[in-house]
C-alpha atoms as a PDB file:
ATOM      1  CA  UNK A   1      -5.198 -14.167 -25.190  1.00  0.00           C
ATOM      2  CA  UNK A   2      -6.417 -13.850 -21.572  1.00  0.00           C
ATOM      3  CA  UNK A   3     -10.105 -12.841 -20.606  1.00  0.00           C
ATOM      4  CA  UNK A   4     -10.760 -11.797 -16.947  1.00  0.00           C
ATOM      5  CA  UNK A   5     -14.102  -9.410 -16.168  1.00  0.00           C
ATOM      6  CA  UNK A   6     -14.592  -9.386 -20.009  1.00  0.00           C
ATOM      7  CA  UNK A   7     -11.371  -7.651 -20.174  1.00  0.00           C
ATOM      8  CA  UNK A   8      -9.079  -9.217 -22.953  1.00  0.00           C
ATOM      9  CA  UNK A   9      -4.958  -9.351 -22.236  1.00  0.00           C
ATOM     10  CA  UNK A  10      -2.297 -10.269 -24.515  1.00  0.00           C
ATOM     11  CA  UNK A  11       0.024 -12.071 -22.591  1.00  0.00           C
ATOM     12  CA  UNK A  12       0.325 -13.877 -18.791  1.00  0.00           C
ATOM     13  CA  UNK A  13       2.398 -10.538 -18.198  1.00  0.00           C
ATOM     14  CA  UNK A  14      -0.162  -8.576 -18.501  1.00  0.00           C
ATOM     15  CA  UNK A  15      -2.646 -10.485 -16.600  1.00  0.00           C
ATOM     16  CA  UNK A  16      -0.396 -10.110 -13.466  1.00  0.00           C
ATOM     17  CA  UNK A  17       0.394  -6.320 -14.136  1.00  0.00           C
ATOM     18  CA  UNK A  18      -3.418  -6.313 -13.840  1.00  0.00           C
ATOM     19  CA  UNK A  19      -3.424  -7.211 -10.466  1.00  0.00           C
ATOM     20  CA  UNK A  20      -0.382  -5.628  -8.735  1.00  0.00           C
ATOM     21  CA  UNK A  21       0.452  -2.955 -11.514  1.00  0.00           C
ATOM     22  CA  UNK A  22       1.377   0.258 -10.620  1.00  0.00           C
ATOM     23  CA  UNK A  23       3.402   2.324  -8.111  1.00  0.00           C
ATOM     24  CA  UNK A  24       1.894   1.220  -5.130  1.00  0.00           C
ATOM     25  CA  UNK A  25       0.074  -2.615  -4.860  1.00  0.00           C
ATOM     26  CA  UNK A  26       2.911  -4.431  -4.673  1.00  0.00           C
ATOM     27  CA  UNK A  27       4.435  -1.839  -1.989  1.00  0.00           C
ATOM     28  CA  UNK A  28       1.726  -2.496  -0.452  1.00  0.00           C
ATOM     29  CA  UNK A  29       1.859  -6.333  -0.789  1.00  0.00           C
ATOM     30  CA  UNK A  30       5.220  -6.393   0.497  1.00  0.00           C
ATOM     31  CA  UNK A  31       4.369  -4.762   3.532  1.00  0.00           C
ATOM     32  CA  UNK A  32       1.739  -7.490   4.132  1.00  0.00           C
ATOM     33  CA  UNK A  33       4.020 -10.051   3.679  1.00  0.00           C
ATOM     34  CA  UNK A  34       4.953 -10.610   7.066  1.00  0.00           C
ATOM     35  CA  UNK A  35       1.349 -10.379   8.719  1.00  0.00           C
ATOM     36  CA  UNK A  36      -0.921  -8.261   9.315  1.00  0.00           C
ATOM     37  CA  UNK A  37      -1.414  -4.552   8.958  1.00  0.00           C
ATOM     38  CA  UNK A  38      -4.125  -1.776  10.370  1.00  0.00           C
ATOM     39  CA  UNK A  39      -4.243   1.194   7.585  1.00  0.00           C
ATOM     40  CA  UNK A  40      -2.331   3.585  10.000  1.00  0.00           C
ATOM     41  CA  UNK A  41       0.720   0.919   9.861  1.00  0.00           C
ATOM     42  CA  UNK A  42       0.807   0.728   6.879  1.00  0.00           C
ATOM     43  CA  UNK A  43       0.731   4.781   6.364  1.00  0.00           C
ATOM     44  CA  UNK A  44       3.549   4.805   8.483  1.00  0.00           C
ATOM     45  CA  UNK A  45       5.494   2.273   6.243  1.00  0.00           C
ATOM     46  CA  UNK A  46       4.462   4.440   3.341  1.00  0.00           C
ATOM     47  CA  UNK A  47       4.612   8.057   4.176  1.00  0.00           C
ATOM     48  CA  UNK A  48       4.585   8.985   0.586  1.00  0.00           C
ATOM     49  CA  UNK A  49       0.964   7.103  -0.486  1.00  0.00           C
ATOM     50  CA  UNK A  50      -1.694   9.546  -0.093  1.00  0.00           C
ATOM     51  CA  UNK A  51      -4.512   8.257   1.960  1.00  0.00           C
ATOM     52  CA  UNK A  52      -6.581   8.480  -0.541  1.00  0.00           C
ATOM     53  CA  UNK A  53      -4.014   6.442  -2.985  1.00  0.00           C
ATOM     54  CA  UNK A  54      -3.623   3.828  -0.153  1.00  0.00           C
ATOM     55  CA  UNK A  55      -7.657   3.584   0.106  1.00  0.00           C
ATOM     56  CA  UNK A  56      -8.373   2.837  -3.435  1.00  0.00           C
ATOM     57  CA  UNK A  57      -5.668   0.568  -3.789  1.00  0.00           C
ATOM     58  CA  UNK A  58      -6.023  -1.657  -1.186  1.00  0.00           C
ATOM     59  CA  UNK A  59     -10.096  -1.482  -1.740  1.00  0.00           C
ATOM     60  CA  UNK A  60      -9.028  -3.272  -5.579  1.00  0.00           C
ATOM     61  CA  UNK A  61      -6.906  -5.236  -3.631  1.00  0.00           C
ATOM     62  CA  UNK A  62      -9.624  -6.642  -1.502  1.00  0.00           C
ATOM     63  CA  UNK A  63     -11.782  -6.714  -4.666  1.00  0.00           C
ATOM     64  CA  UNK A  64      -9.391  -8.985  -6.685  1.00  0.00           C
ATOM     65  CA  UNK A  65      -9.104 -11.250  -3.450  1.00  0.00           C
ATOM     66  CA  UNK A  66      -5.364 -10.311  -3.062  1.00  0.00           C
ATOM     67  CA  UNK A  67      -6.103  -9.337   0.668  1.00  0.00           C
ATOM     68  CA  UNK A  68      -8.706  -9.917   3.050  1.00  0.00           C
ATOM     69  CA  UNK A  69      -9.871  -6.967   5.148  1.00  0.00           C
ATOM     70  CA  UNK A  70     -11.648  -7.550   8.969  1.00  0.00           C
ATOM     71  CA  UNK A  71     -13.213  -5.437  10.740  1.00  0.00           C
ATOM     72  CA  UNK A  72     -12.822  -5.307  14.623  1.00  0.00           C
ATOM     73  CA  UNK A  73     -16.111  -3.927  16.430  1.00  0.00           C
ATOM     74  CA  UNK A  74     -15.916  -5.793  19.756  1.00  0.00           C
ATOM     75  CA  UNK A  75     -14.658  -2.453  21.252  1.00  0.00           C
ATOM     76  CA  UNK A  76     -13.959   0.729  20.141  1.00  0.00           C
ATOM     77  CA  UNK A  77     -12.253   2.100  18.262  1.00  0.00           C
ATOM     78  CA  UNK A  78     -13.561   0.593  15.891  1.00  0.00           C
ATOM     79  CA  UNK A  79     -10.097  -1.577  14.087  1.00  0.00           C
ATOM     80  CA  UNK A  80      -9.486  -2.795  10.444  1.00  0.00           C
ATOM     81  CA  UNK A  81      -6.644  -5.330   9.702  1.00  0.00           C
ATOM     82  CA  UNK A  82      -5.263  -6.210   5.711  1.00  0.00           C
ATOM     83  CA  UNK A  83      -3.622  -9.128   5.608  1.00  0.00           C
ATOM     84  CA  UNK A  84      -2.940 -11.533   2.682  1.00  0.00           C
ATOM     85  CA  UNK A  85      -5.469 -14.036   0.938  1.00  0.00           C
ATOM     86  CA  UNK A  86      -4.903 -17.442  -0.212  1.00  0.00           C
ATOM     87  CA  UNK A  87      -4.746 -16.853  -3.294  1.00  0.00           C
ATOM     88  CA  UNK A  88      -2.774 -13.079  -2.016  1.00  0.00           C
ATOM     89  CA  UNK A  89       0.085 -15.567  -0.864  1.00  0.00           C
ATOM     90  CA  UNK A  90       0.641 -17.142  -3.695  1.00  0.00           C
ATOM     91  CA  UNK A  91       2.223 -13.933  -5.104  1.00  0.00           C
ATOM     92  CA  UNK A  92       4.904 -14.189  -2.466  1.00  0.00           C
ATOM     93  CA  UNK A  93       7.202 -16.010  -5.248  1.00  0.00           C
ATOM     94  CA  UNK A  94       6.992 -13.055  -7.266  1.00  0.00           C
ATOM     95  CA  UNK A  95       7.419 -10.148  -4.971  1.00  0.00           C
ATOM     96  CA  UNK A  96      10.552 -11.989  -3.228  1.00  0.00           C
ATOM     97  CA  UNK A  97      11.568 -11.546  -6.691  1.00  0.00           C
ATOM     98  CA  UNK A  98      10.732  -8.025  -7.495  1.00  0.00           C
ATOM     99  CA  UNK A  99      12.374  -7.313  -3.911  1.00  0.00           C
ATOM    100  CA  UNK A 100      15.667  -8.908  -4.853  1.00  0.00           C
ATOM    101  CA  UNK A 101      15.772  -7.113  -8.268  1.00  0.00           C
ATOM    102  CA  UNK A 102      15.299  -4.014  -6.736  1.00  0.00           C
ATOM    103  CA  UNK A 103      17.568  -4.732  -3.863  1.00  0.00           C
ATOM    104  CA  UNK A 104      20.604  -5.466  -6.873  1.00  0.00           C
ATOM    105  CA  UNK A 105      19.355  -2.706  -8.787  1.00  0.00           C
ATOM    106  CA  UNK A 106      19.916   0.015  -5.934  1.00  0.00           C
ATOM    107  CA  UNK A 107      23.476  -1.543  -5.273  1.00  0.00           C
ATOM    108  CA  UNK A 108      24.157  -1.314  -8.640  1.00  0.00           C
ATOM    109  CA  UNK A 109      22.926   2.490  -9.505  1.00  0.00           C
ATOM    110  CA  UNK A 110      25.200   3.257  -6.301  1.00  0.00           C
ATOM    111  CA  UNK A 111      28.461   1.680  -8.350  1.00  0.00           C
ATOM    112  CA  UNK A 112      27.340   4.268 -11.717  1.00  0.00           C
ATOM    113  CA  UNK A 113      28.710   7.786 -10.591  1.00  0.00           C
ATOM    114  CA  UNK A 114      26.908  10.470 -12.468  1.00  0.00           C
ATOM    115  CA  UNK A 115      28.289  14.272 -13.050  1.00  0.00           C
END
């Protein structure tokens, strides 16, 4: 059993699913993986994440430490940049992986013909 904010998990699995579980954080994450990103570049890489979706996922991002978020107020307009942690990079391993399972996964739904 795994405790983190007084929430219990059962299993290492879960503990990760807790921090990029769901549809969209590790979208997200991949799209930081090669540097960083303002929130309109990444809403361009995204069209289909609401803004409000994208907002409230990368604001638990920041929150769990995945990604680091700067503000830029030397001149206007006024610029935020997300870009990966420390401790955000050391999830590269896995979404490599989840990006190569996908990758085989779409080749190999394109080999099943369905009528």
């Amino acid at each position: 059993m795994y405790t983190i904010d007084n929430k219990s998990y059962p299993c290492c699995t879960s503990v990760t699913m807790r921090f990029i579980g769901g549809k969209w954080k590790a979208v997200i994450l991949y799209h930081l993986t090669d540097g960083a990103k303002r929130y309109n570049e990444l809403r361009k890489v995204i069209p289909t994440i609401t803004e409000r979706t994208l907002s409230l996922q990368l604001k638990q991002l920041e929150d769990d430490n995945i990604i680091d978020r700067k503000v830029y107020t030397e001149k206007p307009p006024l610029m935020v940049e997300y870009t990966l942690t420390d401790f955000g990079k050391t999830l590269l391993p896995v979404l490599d992986a989840i990006t190569e399972w996908g990758k085989g996964a779409a080749n190999n739904s394109k080999k099943i013909i369905k009528n």
